[in-house]
C-alpha atoms as a PDB file:
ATOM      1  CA  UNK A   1      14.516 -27.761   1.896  1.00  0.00           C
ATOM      2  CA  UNK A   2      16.355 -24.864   0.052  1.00  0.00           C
ATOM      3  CA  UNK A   3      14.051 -26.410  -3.056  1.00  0.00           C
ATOM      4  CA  UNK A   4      10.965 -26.124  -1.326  1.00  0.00           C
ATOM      5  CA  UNK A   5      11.601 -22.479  -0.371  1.00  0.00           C
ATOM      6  CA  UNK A   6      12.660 -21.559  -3.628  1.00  0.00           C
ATOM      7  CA  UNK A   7       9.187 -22.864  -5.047  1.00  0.00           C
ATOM      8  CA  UNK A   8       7.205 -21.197  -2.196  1.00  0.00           C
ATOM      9  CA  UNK A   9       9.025 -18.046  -2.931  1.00  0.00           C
ATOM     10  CA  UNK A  10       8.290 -18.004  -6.442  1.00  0.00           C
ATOM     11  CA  UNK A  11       4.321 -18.843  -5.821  1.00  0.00           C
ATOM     12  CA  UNK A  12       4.299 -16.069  -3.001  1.00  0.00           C
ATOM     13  CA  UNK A  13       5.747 -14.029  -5.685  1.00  0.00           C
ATOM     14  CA  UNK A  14       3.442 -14.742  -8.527  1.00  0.00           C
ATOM     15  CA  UNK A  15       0.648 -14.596  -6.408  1.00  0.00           C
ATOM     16  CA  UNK A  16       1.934 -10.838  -5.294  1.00  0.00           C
ATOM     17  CA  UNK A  17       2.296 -10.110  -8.572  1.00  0.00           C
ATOM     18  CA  UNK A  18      -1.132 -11.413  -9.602  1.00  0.00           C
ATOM     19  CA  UNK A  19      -2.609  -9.225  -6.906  1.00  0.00           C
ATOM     20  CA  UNK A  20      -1.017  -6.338  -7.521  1.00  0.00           C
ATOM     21  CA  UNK A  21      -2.259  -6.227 -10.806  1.00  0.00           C
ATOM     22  CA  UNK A  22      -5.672  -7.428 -10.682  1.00  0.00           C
ATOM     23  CA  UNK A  23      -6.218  -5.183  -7.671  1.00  0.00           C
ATOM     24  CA  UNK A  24      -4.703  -2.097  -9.946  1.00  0.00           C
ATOM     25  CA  UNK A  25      -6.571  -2.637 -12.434  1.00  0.00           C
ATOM     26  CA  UNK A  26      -9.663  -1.655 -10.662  1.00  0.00           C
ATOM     27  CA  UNK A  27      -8.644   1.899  -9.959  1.00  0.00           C
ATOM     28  CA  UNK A  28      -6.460   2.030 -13.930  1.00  0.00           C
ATOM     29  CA  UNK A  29      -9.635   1.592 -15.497  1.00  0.00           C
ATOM     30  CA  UNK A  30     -10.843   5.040 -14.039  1.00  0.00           C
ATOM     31  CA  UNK A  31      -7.503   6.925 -14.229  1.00  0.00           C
ATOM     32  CA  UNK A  32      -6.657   6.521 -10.326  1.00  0.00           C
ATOM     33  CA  UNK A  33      -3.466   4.836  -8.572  1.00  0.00           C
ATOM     34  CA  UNK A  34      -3.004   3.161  -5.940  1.00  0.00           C
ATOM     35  CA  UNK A  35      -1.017   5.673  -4.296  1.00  0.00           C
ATOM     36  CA  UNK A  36      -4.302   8.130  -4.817  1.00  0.00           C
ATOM     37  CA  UNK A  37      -6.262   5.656  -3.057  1.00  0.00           C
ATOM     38  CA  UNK A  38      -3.835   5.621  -0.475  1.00  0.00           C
ATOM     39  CA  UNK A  39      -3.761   9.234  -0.225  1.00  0.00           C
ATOM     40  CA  UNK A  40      -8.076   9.178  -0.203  1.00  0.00           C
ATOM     41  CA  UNK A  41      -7.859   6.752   2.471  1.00  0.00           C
ATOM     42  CA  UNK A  42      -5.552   8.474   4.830  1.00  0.00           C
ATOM     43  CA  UNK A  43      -7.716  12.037   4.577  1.00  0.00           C
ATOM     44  CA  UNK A  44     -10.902   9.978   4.937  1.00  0.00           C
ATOM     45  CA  UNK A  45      -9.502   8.677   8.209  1.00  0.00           C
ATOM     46  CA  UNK A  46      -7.488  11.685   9.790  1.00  0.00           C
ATOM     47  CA  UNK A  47      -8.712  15.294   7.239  1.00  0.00           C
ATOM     48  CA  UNK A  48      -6.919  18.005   6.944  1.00  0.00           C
ATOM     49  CA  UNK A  49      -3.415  16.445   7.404  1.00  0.00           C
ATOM     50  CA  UNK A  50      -0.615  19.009   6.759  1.00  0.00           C
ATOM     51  CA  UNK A  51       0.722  18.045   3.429  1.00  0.00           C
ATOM     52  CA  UNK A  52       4.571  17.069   4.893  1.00  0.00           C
ATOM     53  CA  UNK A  53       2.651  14.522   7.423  1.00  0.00           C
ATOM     54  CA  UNK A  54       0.920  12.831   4.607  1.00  0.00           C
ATOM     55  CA  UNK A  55       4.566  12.320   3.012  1.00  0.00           C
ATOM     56  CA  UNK A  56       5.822  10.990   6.040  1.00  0.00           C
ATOM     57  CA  UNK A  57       2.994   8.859   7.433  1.00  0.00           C
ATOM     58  CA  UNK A  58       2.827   7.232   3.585  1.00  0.00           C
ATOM     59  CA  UNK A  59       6.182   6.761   3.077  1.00  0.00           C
ATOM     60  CA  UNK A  60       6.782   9.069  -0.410  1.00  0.00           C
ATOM     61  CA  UNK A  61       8.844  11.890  -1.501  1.00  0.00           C
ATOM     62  CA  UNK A  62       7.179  15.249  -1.099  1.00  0.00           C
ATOM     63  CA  UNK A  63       7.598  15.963  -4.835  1.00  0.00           C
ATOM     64  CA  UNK A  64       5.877  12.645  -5.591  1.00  0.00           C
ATOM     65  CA  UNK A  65       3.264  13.581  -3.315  1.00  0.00           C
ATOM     66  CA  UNK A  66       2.144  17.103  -4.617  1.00  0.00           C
ATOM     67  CA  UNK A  67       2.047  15.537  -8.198  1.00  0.00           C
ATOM     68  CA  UNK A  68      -0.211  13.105  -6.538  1.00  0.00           C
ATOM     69  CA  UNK A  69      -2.760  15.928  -4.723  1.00  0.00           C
ATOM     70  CA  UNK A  70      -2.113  18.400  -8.244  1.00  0.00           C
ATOM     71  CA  UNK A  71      -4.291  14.815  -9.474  1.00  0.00           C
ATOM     72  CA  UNK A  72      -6.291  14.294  -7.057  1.00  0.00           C
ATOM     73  CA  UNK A  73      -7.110  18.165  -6.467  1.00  0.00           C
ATOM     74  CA  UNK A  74      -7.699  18.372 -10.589  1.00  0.00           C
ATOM     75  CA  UNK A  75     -10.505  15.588 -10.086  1.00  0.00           C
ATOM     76  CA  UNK A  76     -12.165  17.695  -7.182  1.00  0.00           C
ATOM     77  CA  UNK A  77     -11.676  14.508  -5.044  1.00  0.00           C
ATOM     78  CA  UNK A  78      -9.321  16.883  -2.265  1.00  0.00           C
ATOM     79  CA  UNK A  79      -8.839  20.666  -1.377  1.00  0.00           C
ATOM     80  CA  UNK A  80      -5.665  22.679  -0.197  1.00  0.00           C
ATOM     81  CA  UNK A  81      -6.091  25.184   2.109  1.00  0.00           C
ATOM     82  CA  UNK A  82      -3.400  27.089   3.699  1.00  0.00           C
ATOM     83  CA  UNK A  83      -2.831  27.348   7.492  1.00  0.00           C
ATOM     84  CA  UNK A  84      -4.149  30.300   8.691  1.00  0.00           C
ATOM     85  CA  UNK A  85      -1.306  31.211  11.103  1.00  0.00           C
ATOM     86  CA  UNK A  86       1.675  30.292   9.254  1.00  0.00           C
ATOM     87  CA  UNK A  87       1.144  30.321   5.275  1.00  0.00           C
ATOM     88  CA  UNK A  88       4.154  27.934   4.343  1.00  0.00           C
ATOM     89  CA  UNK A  89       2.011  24.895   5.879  1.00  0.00           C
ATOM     90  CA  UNK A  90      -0.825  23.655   3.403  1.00  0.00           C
ATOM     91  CA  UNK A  91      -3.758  21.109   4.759  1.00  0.00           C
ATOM     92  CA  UNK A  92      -5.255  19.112   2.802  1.00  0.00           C
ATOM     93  CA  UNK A  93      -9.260  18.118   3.030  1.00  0.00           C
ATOM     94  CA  UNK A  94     -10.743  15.316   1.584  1.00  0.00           C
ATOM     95  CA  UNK A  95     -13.983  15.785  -0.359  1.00  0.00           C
ATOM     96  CA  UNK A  96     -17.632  14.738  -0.556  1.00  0.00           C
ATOM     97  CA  UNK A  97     -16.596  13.489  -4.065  1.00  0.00           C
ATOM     98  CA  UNK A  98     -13.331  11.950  -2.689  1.00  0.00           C
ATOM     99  CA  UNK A  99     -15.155  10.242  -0.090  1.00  0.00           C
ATOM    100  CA  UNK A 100     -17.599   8.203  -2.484  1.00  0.00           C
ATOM    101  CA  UNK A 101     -14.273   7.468  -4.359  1.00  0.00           C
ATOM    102  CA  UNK A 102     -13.207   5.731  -1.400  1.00  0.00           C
ATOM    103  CA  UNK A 103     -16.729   3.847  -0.700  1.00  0.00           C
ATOM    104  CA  UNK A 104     -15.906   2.304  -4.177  1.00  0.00           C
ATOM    105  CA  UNK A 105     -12.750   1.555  -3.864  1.00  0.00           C
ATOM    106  CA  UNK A 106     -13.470  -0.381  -0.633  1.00  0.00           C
ATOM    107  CA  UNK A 107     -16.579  -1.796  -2.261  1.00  0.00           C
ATOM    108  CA  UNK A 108     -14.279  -3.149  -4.800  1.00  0.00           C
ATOM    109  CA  UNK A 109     -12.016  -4.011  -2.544  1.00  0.00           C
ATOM    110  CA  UNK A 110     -13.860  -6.227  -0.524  1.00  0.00           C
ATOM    111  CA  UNK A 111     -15.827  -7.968  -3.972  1.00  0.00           C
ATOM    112  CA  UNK A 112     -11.970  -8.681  -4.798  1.00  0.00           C
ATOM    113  CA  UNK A 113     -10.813 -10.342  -1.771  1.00  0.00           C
ATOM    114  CA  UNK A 114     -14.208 -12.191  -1.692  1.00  0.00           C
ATOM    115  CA  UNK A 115     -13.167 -13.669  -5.120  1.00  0.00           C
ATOM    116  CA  UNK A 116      -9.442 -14.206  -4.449  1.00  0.00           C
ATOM    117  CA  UNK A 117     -10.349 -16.114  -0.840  1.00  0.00           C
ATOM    118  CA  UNK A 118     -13.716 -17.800  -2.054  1.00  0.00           C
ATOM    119  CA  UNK A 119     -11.572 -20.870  -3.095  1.00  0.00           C
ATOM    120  CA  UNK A 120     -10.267 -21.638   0.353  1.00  0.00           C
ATOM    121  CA  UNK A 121     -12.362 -22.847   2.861  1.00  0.00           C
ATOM    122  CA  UNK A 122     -12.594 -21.309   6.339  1.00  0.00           C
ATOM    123  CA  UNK A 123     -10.352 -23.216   7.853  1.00  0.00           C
ATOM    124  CA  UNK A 124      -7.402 -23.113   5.514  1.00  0.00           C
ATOM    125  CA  UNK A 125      -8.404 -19.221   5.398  1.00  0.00           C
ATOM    126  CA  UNK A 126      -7.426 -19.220   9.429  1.00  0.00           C
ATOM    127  CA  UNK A 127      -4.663 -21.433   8.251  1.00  0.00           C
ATOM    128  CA  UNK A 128      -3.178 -18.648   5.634  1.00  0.00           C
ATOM    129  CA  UNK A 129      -3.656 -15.749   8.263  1.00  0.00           C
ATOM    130  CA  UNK A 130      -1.486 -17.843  10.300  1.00  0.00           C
ATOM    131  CA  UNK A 131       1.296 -18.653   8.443  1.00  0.00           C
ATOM    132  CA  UNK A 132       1.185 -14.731   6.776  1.00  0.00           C
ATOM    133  CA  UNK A 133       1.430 -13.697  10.104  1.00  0.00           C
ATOM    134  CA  UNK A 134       4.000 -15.633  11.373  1.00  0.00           C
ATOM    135  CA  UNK A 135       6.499 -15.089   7.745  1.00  0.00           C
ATOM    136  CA  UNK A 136       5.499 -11.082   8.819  1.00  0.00           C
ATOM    137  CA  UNK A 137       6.554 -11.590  12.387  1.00  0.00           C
ATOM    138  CA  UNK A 138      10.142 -13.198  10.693  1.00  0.00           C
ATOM    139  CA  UNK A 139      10.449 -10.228   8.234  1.00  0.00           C
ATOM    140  CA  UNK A 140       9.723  -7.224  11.238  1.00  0.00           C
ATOM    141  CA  UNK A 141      12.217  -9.315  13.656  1.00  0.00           C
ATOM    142  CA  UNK A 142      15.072  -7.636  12.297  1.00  0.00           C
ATOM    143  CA  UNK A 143      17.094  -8.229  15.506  1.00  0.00           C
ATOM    144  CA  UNK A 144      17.609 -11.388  14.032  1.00  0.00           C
ATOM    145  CA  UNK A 145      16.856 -11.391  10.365  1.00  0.00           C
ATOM    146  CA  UNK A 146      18.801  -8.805   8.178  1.00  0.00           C
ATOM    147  CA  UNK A 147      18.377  -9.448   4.480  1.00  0.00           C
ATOM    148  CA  UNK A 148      20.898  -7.069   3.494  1.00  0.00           C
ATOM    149  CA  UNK A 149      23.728  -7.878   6.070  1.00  0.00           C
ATOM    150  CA  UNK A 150      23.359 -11.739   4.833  1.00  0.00           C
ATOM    151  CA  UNK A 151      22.854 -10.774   0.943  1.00  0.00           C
ATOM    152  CA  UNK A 152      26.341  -8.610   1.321  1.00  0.00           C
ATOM    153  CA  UNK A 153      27.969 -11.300   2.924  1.00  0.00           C
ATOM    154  CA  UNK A 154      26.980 -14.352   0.673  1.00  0.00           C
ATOM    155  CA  UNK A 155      27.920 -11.422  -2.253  1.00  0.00           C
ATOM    156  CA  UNK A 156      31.266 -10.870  -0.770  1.00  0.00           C
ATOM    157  CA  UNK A 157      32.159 -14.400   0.001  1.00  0.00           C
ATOM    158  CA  UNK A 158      31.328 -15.379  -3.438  1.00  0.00           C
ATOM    159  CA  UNK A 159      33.718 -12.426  -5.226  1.00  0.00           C
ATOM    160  CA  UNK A 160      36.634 -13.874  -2.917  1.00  0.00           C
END
């Protein structure tokens, strides 16, 4: 068995790896990262975010953030306005232009998946989302499943 999951891990891995560049590529070619599209994404859905709940909600320093917007704001795709009560707090607005980013993006988005799926049928499509699902539901279960409690343990045994 330990074979087997060594194999799947390395597929699941190359196949990860695959898709992360493939699906980079399509905002590289036009000077955008993923993170921007992240960003684009996030203001299309909720606008005018304060610019410390966009760090936290995506997960990124602050610092990295405002280089992100100083990009994004530079291409015209967002605007920064400050509050108008309390002048330390900046929104941020997504724009017409930043919205038909995002149209493409999804556009191309969806044309990718299309491609990367059109090779399974239906039914082994229904089978993936099940078994993703399930490996997800084993990752978030961390009641039960710590990676880094085991890794330090099998580490520390092994120096002994």
């Amino acid at each position: 068995m330990t074979e087997l999951s060594n194999d799947l891990f390395q597929t699941f891995n190359k196949v990860i790896h695959l898709y992360r560049h493939y699906y980079g590529m399509q905002f590289s070619s036009h000077h955008r990262s993923v993170s921007q599209i992240r960003i684009l994404k996030l203001l299309n859905r909720e606008n005018g975010q304060m610019q410390g709940q966009l760090a936290d909600t995506l997960d990124i320093r602050p610092s990295s953030l405002t280089e992100c917007l100083k990009k994004l704001e530079a291409k015209h795709y967002i605007q920064r306005q400050s509050d108008h009560y309390d002048k330390r707090i900046t929104h941020v607005f997504i724009t017409n232009q930043g919205r038909s980013i995002i149209k493409e993006a999804l556009d191309g988005r969806n044309e990718f998946t299309e491609t990367l799926f059109s090779s399974l049928t239906a039914d082994e499509q229904q089978l993936l989302s099940k078994l993703l699902n399930k490996l997800e539901m084993t990752l978030d279960d961390k009641q039960n499943f710590d990676f880094m409690a085991e890794f330090t343990e099998r580490l520390h045994q092994a120096k002994l």
